[in-house]
C-alpha atoms as a PDB file:
ATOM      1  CA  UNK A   1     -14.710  65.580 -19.620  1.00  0.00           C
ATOM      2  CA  UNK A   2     -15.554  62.412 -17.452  1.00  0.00           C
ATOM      3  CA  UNK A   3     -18.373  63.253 -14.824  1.00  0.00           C
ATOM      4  CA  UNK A   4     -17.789  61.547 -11.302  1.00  0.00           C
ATOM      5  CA  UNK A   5     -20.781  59.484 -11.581  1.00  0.00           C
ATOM      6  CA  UNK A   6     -19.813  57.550 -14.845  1.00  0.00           C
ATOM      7  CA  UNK A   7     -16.308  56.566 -13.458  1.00  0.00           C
ATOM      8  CA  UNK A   8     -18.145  55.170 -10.239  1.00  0.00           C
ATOM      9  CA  UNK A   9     -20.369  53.384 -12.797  1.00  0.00           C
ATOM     10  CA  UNK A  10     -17.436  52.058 -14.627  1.00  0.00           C
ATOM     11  CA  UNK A  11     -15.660  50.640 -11.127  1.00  0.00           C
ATOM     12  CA  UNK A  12     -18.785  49.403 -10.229  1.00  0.00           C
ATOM     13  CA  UNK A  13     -19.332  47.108 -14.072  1.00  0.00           C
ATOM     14  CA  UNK A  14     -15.871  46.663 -13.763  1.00  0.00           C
ATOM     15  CA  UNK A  15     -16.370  44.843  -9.676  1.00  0.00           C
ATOM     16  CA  UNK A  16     -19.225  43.785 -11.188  1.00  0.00           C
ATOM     17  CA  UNK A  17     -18.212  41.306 -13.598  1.00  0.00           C
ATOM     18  CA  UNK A  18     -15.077  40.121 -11.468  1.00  0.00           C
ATOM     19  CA  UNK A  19     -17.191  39.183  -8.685  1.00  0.00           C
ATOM     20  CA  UNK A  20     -19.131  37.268 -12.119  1.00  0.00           C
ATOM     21  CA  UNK A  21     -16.542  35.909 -13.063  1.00  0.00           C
ATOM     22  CA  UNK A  22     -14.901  34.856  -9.387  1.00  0.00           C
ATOM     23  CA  UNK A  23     -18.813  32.994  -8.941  1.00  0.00           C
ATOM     24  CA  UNK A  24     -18.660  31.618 -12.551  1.00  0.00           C
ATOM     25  CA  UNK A  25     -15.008  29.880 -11.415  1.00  0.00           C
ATOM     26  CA  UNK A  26     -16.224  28.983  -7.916  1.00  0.00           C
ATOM     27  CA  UNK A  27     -19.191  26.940  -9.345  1.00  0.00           C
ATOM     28  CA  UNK A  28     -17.169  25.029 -12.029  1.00  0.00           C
ATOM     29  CA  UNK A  29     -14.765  23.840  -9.026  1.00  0.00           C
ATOM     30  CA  UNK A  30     -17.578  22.748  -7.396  1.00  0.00           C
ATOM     31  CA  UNK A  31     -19.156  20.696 -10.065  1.00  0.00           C
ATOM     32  CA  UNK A  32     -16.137  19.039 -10.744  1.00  0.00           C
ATOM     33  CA  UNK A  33     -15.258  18.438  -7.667  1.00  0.00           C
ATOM     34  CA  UNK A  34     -19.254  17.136  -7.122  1.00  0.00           C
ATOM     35  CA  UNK A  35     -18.104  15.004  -9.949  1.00  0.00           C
ATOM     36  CA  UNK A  36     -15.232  13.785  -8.339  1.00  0.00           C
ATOM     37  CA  UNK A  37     -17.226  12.691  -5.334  1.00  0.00           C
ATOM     38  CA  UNK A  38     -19.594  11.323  -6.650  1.00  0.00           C
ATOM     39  CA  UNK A  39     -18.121   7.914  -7.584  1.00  0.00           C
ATOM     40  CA  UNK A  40     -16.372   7.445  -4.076  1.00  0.00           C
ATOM     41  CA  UNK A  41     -19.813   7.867  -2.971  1.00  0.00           C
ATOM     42  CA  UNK A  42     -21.234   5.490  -4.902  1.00  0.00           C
ATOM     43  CA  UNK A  43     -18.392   3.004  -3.967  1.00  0.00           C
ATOM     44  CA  UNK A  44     -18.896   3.543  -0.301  1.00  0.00           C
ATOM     45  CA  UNK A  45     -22.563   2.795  -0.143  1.00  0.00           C
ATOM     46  CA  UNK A  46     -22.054  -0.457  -1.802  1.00  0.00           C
ATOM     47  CA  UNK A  47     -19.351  -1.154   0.593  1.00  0.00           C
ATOM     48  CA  UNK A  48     -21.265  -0.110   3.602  1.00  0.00           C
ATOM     49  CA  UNK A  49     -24.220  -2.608   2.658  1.00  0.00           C
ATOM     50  CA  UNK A  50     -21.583  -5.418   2.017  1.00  0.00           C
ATOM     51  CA  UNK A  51     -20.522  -4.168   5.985  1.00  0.00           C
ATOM     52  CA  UNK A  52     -24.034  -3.971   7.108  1.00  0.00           C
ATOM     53  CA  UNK A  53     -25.186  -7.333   5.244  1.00  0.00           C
ATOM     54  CA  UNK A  54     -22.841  -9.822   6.977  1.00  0.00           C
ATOM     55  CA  UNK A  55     -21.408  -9.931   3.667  1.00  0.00           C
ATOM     56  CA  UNK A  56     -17.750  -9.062   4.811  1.00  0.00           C
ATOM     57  CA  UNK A  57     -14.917 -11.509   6.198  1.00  0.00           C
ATOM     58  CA  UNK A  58     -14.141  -8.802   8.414  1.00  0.00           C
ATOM     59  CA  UNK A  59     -16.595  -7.579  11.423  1.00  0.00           C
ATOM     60  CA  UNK A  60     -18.821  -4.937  10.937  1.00  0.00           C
ATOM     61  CA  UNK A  61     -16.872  -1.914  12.789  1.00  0.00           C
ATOM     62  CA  UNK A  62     -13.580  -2.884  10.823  1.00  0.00           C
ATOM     63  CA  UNK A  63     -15.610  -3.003   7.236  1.00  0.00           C
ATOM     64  CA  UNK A  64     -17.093   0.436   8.227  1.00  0.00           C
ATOM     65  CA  UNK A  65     -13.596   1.877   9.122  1.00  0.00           C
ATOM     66  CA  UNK A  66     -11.854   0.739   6.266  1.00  0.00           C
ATOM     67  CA  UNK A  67     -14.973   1.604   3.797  1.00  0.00           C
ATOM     68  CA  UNK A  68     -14.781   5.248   5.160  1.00  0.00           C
ATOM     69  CA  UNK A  69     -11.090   5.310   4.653  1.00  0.00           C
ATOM     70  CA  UNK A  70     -11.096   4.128   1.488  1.00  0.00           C
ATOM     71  CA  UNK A  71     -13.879   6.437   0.249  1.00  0.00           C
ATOM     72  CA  UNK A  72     -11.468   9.690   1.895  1.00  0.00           C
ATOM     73  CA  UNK A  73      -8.012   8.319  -0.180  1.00  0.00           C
ATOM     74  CA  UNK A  74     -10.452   8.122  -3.266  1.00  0.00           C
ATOM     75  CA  UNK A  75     -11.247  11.682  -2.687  1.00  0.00           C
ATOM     76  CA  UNK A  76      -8.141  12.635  -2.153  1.00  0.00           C
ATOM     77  CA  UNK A  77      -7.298  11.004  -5.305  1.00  0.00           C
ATOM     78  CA  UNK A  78      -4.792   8.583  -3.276  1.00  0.00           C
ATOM     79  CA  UNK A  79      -6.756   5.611  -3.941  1.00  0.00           C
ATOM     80  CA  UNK A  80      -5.649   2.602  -6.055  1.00  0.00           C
ATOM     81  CA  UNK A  81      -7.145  -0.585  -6.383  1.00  0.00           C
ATOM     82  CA  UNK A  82      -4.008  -2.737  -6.488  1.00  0.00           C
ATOM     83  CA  UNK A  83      -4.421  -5.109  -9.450  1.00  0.00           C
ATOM     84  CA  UNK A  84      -1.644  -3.433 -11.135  1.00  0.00           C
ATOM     85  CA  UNK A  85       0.975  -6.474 -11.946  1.00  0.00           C
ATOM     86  CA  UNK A  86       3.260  -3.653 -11.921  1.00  0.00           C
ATOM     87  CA  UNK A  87       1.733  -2.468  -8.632  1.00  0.00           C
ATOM     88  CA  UNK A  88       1.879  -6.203  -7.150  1.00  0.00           C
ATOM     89  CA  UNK A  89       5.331  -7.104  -8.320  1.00  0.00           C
ATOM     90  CA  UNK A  90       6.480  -4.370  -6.581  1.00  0.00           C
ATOM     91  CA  UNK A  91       4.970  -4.581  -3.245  1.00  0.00           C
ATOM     92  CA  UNK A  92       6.471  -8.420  -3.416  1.00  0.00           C
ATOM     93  CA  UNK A  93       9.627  -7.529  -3.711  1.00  0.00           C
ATOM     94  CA  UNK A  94      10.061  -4.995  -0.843  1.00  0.00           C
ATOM     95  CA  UNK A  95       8.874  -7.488   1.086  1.00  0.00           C
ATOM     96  CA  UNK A  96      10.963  -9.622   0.088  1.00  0.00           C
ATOM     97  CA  UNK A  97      13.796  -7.108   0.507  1.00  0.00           C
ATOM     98  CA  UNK A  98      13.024  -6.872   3.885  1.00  0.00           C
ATOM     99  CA  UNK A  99      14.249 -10.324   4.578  1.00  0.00           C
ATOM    100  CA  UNK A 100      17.984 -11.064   4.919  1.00  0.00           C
ATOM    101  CA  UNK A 101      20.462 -11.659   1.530  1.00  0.00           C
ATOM    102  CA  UNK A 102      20.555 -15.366   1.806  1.00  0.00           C
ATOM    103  CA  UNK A 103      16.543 -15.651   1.746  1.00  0.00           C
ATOM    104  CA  UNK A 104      15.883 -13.034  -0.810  1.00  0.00           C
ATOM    105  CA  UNK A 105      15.873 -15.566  -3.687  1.00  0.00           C
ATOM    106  CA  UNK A 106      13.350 -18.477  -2.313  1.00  0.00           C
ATOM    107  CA  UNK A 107      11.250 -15.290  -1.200  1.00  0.00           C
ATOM    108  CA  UNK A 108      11.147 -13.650  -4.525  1.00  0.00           C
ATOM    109  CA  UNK A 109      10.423 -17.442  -5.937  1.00  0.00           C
ATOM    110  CA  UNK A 110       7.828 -17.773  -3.445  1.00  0.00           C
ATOM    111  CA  UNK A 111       5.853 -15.515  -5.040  1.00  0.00           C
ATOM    112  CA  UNK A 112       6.171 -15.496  -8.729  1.00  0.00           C
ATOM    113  CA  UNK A 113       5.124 -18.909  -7.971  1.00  0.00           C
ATOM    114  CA  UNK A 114       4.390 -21.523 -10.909  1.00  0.00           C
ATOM    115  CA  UNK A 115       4.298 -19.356 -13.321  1.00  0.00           C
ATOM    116  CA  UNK A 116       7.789 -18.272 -12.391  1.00  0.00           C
ATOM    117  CA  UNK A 117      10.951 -19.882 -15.029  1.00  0.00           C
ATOM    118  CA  UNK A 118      12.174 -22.493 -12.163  1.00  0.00           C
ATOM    119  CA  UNK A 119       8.472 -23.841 -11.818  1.00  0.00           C
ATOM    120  CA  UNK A 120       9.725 -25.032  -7.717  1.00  0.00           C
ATOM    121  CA  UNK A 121       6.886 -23.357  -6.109  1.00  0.00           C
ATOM    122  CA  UNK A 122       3.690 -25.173  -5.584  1.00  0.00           C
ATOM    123  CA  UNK A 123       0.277 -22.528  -5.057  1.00  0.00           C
ATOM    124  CA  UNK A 124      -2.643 -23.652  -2.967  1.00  0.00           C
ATOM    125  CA  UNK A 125      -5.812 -22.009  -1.094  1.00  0.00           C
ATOM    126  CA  UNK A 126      -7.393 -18.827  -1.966  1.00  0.00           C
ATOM    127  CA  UNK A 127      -8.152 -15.737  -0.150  1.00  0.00           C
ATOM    128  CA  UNK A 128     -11.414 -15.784   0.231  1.00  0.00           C
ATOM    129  CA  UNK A 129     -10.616 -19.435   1.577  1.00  0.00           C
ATOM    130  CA  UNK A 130      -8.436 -17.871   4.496  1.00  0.00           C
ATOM    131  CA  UNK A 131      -5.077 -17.650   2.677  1.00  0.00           C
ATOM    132  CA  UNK A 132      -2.783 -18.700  -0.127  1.00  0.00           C
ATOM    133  CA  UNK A 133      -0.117 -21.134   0.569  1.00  0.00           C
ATOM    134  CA  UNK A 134       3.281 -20.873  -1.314  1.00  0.00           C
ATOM    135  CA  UNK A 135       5.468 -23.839  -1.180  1.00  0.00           C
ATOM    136  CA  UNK A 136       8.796 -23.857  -2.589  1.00  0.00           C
ATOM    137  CA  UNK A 137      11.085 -26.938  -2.561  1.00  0.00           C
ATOM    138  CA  UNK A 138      15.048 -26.207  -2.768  1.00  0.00           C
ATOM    139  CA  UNK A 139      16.949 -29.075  -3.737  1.00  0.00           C
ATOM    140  CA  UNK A 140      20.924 -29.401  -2.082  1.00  0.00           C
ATOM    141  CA  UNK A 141      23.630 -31.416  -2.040  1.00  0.00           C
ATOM    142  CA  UNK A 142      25.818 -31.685   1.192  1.00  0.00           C
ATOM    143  CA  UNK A 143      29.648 -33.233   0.604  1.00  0.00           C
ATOM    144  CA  UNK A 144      30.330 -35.524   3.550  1.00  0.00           C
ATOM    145  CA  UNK A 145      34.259 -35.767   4.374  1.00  0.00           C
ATOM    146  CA  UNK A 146      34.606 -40.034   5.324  1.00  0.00           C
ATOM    147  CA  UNK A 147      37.157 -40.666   8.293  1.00  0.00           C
ATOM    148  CA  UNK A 148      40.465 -41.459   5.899  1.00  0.00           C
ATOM    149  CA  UNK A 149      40.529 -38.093   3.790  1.00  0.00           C
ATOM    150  CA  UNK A 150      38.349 -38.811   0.780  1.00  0.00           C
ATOM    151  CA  UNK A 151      35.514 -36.745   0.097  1.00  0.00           C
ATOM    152  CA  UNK A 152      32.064 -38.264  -0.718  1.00  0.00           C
ATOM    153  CA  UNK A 153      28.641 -36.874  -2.099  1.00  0.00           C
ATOM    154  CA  UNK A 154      25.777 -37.032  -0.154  1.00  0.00           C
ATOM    155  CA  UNK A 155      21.958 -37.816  -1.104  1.00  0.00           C
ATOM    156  CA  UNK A 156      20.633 -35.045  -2.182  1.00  0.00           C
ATOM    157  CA  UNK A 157      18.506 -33.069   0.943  1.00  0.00           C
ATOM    158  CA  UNK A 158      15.118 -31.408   0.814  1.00  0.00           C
END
C-alpha cells in the first residue's frame, strides 16, 4: 500500500524535474539567442564609430538611425547585405518595371551596362564619388516622305 507522503514525494520529483527541465530549455534559448546578438552587436559598434568619426557620407543623426535599424532587422533575422547578383538583378528590374512598356528595354540596358550583350551603355563615377552615371546611346532611323510621293531614308538620329 502507497502511504500519502511518498505520492506527495513523487509529485513533488516529478514538478521537480519539469521545472529542471523548463530552466534547462529556457537557458539554451537564451544562449542562442545571446549568440545571435552578438554579431549585430558587434556590427553596430563599428558602425556607430564610423557615425561618430566623421567617417560617414551621411550626417551623424542619419548614420545613427540607420545603424540602429540595421542592427534590429539583423536581429530579427531580416537583414541582408545586398551583394547578391541575384538580389541586385532583381531590385533592377522592378524598377525598371515601374517605368512605362516603351522604356522598359533602354532601362533594363541601362543597368546591365557594358557588360550587357549590346555593349550601348557607357558606366562612369562611383558611389562613393556621389553617383554612377549610366549612359546608353539608341541608334534610329526616321523615313522622311519628299513632297512628290517617294519615300527617302534619313541620317541616322541619336
Amino acid at each position: 500500500m502507497t502511504k500519502p507522503t511518498d505520492t506527495r514525494i513523487e509529485a513533488l520529483r516529478v514538478r521537480s524535474l519539469a521545472a529542471l527541465a523548463g530552466s534547462a530549455l529556457a537557458l539554451a534559448a537564451a544562449g542562442a539567442f545571446a549568440a545571435d546578438k552578438a554579431p549585430a552587436d558587434s556590427r553596430y559598434q563599428q558602425e556607430r564609430s564610423v557615425c561618430t568619426g566623421g567617417m560617414s557620407q551621411q550626417d551623424r543623426a542619419t548614420c545613427l538611425r540607420e545603424a540602429g535599424a540595421a542592427k534590429d532587422e539583423a536581429r530579427r533575422g531580416q537583414l541582408s547585405n545586398g551583394t547578391s547578383g541575384a538580389s541586385r538583378d532583381a531590385n533592377a528590374t522592378d524598377r525598371c518595371n515601374a517605368l512605362p512598356a516603351k522604356d522598359r528595354a533602354d532601362c533594363v540596358a541601362r543597368i546591365q551596362g557594358p557588360q550587357a550583350a549590346n555593349q550601348r551603355t557607357q558606366t562612369s563615377g562611383s558611389v562613393a564619388g556621389g553617383g554612377v552615371l549610366r549612359e546608353t546611346t539608341t541608334t534610329t532611323t526616321t523615313i522622311t516622305t519628299i513632297p512628290g510621293g517617294s519615300a527617302a531614308p534619313a541620317s541616322p538620329a541619336r
